[in-house]
PDB file of N, CA and C in Angstrom:
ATOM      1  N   UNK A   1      38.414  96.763 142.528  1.00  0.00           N
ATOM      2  CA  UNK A   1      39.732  97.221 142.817  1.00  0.00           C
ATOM      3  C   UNK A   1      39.875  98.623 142.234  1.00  0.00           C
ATOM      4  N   UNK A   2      40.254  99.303 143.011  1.00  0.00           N
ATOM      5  CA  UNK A   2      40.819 100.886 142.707  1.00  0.00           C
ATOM      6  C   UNK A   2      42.234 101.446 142.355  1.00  0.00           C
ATOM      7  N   UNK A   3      42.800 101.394 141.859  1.00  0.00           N
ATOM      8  CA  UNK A   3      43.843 102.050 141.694  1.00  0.00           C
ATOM      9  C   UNK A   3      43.822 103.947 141.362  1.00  0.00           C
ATOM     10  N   UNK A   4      44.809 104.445 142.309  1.00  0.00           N
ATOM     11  CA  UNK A   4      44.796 105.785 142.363  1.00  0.00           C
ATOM     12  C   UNK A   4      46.470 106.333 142.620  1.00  0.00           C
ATOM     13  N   UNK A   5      46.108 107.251 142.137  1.00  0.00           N
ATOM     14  CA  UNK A   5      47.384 108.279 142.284  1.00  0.00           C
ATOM     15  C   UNK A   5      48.791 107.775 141.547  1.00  0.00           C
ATOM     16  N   UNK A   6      48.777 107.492 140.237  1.00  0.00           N
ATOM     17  CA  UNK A   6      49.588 107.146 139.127  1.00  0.00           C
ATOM     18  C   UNK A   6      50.036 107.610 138.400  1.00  0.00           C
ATOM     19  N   UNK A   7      50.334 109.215 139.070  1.00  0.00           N
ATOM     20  CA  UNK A   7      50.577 110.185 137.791  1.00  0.00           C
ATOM     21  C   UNK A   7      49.542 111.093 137.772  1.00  0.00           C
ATOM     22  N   UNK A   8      48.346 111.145 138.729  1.00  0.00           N
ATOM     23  CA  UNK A   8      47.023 111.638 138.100  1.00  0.00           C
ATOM     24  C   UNK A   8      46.545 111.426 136.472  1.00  0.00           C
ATOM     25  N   UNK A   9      45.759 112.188 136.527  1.00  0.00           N
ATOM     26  CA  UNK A   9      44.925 111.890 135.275  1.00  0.00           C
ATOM     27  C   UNK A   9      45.691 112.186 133.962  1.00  0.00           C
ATOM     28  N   UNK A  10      46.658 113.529 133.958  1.00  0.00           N
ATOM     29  CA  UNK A  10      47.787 113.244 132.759  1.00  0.00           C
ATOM     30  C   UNK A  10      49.311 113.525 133.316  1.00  0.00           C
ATOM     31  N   UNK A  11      49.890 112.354 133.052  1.00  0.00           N
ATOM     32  CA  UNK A  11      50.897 111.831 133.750  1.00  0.00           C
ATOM     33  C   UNK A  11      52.273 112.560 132.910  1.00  0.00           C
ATOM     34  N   UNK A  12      51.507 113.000 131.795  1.00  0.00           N
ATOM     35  CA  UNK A  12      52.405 113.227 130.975  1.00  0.00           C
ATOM     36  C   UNK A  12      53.167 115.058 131.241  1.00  0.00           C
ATOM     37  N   UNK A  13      52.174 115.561 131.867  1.00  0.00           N
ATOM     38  CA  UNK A  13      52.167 117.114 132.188  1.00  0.00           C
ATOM     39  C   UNK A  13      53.369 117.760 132.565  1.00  0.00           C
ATOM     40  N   UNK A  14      54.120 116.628 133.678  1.00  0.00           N
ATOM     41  CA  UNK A  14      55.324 117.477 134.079  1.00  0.00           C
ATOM     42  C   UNK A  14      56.691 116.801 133.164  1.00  0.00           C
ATOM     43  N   UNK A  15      56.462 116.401 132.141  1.00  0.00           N
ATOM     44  CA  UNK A  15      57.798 116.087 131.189  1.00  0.00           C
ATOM     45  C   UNK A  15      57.567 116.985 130.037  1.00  0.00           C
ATOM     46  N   UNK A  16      56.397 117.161 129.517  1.00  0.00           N
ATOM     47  CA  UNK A  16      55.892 118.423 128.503  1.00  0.00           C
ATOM     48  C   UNK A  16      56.334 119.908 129.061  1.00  0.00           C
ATOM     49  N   UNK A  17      56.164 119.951 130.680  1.00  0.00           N
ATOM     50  CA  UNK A  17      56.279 121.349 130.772  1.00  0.00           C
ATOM     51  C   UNK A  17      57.891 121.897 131.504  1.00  0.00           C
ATOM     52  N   UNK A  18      58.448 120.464 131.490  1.00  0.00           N
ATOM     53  CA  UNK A  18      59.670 120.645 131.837  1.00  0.00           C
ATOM     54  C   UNK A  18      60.533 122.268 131.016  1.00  0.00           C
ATOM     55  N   UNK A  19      61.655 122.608 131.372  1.00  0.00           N
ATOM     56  CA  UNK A  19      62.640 123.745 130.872  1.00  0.00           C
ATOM     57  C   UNK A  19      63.123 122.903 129.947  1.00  0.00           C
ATOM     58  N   UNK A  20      62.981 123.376 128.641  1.00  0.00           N
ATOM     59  CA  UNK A  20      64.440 122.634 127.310  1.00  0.00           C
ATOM     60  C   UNK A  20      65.258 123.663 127.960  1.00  0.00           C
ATOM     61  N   UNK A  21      66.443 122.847 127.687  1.00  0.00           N
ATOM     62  CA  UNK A  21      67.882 122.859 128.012  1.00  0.00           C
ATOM     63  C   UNK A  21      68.447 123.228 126.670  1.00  0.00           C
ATOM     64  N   UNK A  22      69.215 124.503 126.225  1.00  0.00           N
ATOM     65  CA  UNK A  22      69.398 125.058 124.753  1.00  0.00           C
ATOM     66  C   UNK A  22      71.197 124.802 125.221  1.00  0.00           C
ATOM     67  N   UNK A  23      71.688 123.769 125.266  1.00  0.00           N
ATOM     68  CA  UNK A  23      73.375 123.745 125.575  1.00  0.00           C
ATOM     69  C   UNK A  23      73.676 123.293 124.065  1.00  0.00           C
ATOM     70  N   UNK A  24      73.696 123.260 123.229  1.00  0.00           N
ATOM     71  CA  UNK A  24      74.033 122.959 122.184  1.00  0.00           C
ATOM     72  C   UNK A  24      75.524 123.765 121.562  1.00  0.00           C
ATOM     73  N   UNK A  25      75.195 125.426 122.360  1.00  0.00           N
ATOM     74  CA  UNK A  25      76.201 125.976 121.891  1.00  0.00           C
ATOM     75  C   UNK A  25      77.721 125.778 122.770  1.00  0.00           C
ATOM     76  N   UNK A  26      77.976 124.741 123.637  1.00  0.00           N
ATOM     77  CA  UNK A  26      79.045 124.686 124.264  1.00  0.00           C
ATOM     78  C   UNK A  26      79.998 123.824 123.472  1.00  0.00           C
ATOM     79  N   UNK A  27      78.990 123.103 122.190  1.00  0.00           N
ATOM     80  CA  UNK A  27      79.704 121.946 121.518  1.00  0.00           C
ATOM     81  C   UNK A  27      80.147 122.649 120.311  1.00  0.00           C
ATOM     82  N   UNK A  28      81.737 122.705 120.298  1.00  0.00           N
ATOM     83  CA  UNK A  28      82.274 123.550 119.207  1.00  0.00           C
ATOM     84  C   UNK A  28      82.697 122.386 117.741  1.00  0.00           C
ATOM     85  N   UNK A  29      82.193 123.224 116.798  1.00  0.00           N
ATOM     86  CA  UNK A  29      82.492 122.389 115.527  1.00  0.00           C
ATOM     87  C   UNK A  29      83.735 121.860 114.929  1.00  0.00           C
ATOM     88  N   UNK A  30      83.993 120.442 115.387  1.00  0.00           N
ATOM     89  CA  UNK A  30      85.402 120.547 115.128  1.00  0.00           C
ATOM     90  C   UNK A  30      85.634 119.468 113.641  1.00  0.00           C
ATOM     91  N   UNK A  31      86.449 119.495 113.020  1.00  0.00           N
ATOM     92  CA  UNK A  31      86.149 118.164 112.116  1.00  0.00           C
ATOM     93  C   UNK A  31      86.741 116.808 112.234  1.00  0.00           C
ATOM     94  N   UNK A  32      86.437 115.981 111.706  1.00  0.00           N
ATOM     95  CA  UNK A  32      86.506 114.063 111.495  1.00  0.00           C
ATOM     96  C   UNK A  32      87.701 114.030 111.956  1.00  0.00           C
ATOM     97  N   UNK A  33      88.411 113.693 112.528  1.00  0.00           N
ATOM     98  CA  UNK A  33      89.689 112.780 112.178  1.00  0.00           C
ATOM     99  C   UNK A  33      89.615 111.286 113.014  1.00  0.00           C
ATOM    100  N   UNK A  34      90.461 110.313 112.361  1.00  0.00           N
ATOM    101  CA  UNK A  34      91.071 109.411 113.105  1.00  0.00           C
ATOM    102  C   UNK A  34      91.999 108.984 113.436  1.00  0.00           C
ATOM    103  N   UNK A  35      92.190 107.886 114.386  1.00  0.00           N
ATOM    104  CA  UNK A  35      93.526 107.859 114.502  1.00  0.00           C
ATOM    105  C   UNK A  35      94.107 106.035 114.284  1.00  0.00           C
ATOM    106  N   UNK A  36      95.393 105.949 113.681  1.00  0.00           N
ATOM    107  CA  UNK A  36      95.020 104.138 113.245  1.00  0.00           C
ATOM    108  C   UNK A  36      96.372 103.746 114.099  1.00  0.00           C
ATOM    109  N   UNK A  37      96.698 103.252 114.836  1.00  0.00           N
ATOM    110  CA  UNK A  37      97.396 102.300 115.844  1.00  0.00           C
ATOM    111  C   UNK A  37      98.701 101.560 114.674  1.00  0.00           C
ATOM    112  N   UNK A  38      99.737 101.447 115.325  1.00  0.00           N
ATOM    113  CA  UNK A  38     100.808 100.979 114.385  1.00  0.00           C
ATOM    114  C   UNK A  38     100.363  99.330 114.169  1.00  0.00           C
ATOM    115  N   UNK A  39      99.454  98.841 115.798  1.00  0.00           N
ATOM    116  CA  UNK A  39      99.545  97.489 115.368  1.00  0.00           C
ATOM    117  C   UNK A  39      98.207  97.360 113.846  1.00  0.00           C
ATOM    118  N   UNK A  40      97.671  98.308 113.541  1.00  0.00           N
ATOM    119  CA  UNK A  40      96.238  98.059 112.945  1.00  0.00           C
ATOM    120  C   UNK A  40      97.189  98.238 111.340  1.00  0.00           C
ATOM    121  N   UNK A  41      98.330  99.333 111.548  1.00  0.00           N
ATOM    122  CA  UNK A  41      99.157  99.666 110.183  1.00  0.00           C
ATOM    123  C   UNK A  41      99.402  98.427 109.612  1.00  0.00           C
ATOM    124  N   UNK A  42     100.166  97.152 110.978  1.00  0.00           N
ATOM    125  CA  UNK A  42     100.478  96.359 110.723  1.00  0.00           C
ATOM    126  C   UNK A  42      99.616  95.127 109.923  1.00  0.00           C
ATOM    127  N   UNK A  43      98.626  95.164 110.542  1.00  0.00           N
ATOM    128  CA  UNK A  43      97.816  94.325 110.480  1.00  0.00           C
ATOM    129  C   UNK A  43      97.170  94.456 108.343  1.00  0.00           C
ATOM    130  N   UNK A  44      97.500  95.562 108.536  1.00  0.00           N
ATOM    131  CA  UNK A  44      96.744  96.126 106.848  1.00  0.00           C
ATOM    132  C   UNK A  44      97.725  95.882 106.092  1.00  0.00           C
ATOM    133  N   UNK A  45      98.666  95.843 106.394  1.00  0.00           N
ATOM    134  CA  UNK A  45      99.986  96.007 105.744  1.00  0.00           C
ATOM    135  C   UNK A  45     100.290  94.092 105.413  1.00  0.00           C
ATOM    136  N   UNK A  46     100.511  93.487 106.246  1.00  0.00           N
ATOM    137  CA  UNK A  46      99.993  91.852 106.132  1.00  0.00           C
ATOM    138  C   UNK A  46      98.985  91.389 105.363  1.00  0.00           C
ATOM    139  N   UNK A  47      97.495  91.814 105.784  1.00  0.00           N
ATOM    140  CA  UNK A  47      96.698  91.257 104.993  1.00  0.00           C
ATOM    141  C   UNK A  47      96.847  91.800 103.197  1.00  0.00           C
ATOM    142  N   UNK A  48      97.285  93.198 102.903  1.00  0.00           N
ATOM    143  CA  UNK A  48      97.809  92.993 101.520  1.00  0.00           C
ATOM    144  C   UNK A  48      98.500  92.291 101.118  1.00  0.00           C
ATOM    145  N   UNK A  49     100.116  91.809 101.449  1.00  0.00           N
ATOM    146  CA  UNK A  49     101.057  91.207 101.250  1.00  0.00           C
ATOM    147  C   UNK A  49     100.316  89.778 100.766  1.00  0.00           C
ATOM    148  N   UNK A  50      99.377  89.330 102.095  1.00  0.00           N
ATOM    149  CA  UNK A  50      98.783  88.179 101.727  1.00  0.00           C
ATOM    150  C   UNK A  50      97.943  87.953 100.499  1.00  0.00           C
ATOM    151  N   UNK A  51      97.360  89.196 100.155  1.00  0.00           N
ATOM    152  CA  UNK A  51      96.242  89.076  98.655  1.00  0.00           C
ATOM    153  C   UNK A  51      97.201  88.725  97.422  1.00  0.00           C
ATOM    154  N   UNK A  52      98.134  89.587  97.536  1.00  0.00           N
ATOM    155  CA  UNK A  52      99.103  90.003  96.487  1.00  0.00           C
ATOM    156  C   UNK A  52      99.863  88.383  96.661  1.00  0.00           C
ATOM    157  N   UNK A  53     100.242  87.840  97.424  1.00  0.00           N
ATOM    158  CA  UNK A  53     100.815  86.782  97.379  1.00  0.00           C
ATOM    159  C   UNK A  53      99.688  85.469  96.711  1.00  0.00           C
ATOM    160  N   UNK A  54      98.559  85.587  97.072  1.00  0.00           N
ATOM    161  CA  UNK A  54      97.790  84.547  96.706  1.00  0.00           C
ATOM    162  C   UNK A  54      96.954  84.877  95.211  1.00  0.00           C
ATOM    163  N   UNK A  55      97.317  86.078  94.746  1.00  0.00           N
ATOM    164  CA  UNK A  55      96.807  86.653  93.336  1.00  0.00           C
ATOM    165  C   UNK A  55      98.621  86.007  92.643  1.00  0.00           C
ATOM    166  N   UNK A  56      99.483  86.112  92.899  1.00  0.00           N
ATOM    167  CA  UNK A  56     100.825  85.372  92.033  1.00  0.00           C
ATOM    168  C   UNK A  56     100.672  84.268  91.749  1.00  0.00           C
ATOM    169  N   UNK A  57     101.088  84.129  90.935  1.00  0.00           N
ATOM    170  CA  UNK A  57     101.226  82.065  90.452  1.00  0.00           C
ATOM    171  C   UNK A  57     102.197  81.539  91.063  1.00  0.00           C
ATOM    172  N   UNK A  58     101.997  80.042  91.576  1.00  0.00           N
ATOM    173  CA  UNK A  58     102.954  79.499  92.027  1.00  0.00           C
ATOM    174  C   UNK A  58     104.461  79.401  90.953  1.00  0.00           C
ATOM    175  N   UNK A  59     104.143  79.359  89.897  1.00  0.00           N
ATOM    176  CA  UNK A  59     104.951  79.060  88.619  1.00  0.00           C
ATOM    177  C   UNK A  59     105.266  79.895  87.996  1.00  0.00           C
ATOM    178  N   UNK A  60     106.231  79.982  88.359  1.00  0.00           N
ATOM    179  CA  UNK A  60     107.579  81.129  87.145  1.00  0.00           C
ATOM    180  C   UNK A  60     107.570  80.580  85.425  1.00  0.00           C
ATOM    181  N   UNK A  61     106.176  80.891  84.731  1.00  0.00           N
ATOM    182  CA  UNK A  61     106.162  80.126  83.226  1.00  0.00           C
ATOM    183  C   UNK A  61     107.700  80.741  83.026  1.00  0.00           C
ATOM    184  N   UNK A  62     108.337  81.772  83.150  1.00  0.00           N
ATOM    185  CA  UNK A  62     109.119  82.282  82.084  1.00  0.00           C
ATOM    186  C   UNK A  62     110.844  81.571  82.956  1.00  0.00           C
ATOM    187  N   UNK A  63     110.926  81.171  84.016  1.00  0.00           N
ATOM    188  CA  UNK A  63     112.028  80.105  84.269  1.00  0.00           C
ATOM    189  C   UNK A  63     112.011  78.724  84.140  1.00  0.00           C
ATOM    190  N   UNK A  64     110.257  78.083  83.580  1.00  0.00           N
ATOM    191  CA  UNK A  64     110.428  76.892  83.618  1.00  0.00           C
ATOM    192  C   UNK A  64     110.813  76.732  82.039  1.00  0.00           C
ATOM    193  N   UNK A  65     110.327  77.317  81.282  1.00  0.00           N
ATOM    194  CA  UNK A  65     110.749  77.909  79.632  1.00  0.00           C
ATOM    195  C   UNK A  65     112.652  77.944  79.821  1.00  0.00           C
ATOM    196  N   UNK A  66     112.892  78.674  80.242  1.00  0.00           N
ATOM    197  CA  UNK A  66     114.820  78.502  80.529  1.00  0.00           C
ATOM    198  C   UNK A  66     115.243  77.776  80.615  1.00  0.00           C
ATOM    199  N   UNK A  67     114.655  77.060  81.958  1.00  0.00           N
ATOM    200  CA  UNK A  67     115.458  75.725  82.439  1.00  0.00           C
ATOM    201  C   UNK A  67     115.304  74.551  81.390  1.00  0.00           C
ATOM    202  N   UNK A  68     113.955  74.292  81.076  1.00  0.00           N
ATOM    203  CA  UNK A  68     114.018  73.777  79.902  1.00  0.00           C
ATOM    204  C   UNK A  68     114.451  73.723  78.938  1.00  0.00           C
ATOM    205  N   UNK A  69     114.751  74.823  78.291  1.00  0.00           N
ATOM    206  CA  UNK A  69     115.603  75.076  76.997  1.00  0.00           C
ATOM    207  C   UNK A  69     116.800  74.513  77.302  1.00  0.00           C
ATOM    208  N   UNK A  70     117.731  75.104  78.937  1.00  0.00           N
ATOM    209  CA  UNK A  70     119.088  74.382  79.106  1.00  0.00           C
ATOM    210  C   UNK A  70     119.145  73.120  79.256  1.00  0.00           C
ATOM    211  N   UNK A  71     118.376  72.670  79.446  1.00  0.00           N
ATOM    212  CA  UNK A  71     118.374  70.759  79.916  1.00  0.00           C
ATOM    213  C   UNK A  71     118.656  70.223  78.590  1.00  0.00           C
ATOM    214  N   UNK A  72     118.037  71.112  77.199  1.00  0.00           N
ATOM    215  CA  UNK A  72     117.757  70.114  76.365  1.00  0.00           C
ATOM    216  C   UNK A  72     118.795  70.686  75.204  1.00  0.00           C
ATOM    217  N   UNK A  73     119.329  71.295  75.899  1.00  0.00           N
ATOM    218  CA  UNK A  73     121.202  72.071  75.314  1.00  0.00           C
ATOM    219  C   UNK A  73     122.482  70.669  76.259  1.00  0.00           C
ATOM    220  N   UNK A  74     122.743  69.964  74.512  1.00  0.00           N
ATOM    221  CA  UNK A  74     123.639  68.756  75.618  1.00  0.00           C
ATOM    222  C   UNK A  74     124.666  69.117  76.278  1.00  0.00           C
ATOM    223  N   UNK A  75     124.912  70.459  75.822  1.00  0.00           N
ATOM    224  CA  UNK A  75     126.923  70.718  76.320  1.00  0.00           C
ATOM    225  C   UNK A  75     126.220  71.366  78.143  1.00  0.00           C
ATOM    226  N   UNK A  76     125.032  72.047  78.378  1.00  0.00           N
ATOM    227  CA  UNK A  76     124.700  72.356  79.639  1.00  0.00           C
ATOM    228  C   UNK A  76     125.033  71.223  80.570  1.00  0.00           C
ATOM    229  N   UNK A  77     124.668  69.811  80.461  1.00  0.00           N
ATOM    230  CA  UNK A  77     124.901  68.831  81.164  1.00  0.00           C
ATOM    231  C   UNK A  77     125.506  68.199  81.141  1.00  0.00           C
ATOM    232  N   UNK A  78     126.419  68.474  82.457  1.00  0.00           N
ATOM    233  CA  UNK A  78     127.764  68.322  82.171  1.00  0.00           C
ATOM    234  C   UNK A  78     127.871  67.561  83.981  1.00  0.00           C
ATOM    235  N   UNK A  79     128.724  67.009  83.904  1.00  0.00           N
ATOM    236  CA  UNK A  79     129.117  66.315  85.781  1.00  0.00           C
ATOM    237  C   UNK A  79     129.205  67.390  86.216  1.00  0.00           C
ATOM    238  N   UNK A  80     129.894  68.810  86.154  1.00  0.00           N
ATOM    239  CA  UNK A  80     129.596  70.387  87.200  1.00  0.00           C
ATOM    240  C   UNK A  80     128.634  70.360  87.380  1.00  0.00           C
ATOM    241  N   UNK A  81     127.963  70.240  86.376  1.00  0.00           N
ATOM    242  CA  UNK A  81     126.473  71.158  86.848  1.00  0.00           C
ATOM    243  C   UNK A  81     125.404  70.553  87.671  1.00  0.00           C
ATOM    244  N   UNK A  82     125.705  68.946  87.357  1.00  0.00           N
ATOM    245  CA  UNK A  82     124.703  67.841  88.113  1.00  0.00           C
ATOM    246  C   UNK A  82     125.396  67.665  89.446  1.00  0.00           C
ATOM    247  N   UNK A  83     126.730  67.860  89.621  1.00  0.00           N
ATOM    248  CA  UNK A  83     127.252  67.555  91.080  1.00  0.00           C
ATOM    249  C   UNK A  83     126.609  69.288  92.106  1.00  0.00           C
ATOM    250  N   UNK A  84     126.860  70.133  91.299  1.00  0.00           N
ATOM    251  CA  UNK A  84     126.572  71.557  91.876  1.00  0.00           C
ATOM    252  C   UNK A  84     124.946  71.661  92.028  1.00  0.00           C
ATOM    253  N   UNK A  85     124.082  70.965  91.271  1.00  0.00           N
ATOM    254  CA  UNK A  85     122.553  71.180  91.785  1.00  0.00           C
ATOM    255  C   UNK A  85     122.516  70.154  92.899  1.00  0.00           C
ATOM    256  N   UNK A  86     123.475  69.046  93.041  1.00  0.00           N
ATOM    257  CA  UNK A  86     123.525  67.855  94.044  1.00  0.00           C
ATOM    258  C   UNK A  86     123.350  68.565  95.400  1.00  0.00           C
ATOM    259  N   UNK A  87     124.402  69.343  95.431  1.00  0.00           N
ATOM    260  CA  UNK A  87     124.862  70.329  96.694  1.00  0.00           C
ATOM    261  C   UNK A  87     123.479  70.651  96.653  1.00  0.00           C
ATOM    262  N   UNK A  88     123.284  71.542  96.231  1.00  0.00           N
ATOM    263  CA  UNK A  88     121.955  72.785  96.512  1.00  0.00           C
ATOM    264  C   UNK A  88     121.176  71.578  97.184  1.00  0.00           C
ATOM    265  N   UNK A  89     120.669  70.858  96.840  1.00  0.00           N
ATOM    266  CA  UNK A  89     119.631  70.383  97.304  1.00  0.00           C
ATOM    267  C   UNK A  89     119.784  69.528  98.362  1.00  0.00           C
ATOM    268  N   UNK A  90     121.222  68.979  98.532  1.00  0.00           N
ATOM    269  CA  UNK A  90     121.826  68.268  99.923  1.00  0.00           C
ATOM    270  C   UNK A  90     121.675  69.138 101.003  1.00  0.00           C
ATOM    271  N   UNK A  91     121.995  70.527 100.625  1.00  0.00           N
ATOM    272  CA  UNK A  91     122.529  71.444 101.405  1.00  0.00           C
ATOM    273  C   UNK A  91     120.931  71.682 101.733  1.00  0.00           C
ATOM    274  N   UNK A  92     120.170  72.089 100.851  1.00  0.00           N
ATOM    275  CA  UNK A  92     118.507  72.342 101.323  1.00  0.00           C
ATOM    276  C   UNK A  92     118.175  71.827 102.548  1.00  0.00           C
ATOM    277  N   UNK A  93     118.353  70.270 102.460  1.00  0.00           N
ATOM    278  CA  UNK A  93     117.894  69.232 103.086  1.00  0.00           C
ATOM    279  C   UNK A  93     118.772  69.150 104.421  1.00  0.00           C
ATOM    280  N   UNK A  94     119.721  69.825 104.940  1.00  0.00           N
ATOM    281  CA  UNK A  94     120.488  69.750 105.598  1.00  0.00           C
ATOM    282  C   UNK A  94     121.430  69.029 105.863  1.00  0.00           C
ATOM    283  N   UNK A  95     121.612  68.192 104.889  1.00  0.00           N
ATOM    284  CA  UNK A  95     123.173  67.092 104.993  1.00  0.00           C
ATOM    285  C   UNK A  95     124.331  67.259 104.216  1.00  0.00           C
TER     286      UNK A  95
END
């Protein structure tokens, strides 16, 4: 089997002797910028909120220290004050 005419013998000849193309100078130097989308602002702006929320403690040490102290003050507990947290938490609950 023969195979012929594949390029001739160096195939490589007419890409070596091609014209370089010197356009380099049409590309003017400009510098970096970007640009960030309000939804992407948003999006950054959330996922902090979220770090910062999950770096807090669930627990206020320095109101459970208060509340405590008042519970265990007898004149604080009083029928006002137990009917008025009644509400709050009726009212929470929606009834």
């Amino acid at each position: 089997m023969m195979i012929d005419k594949l390029g001739g013998l160096r195939p490589l000849d007419n890409v070596q002797n091609s014209p370089r193309v010197h356009g380099t100078e049409r590309y003017a130097q400009v510098g970096d910028s970007i640009s960030v989308s309000d939804e992407a602002k948003e999006m950054a702006e959330a996922y902090y909120l979220h770090s910062v929320a999950m770096e807090t403690p669930d627990v206020r040490a320095d109101r459970v220290a208060e509340v405590k102290a008042k519970i265990q003050d007898p004149s604080y507990l009083s029928s006002a004050v137990i009917e008025s947290v009644v509400d709050s938490i009726m009212a929470s609950y929606g009834i």
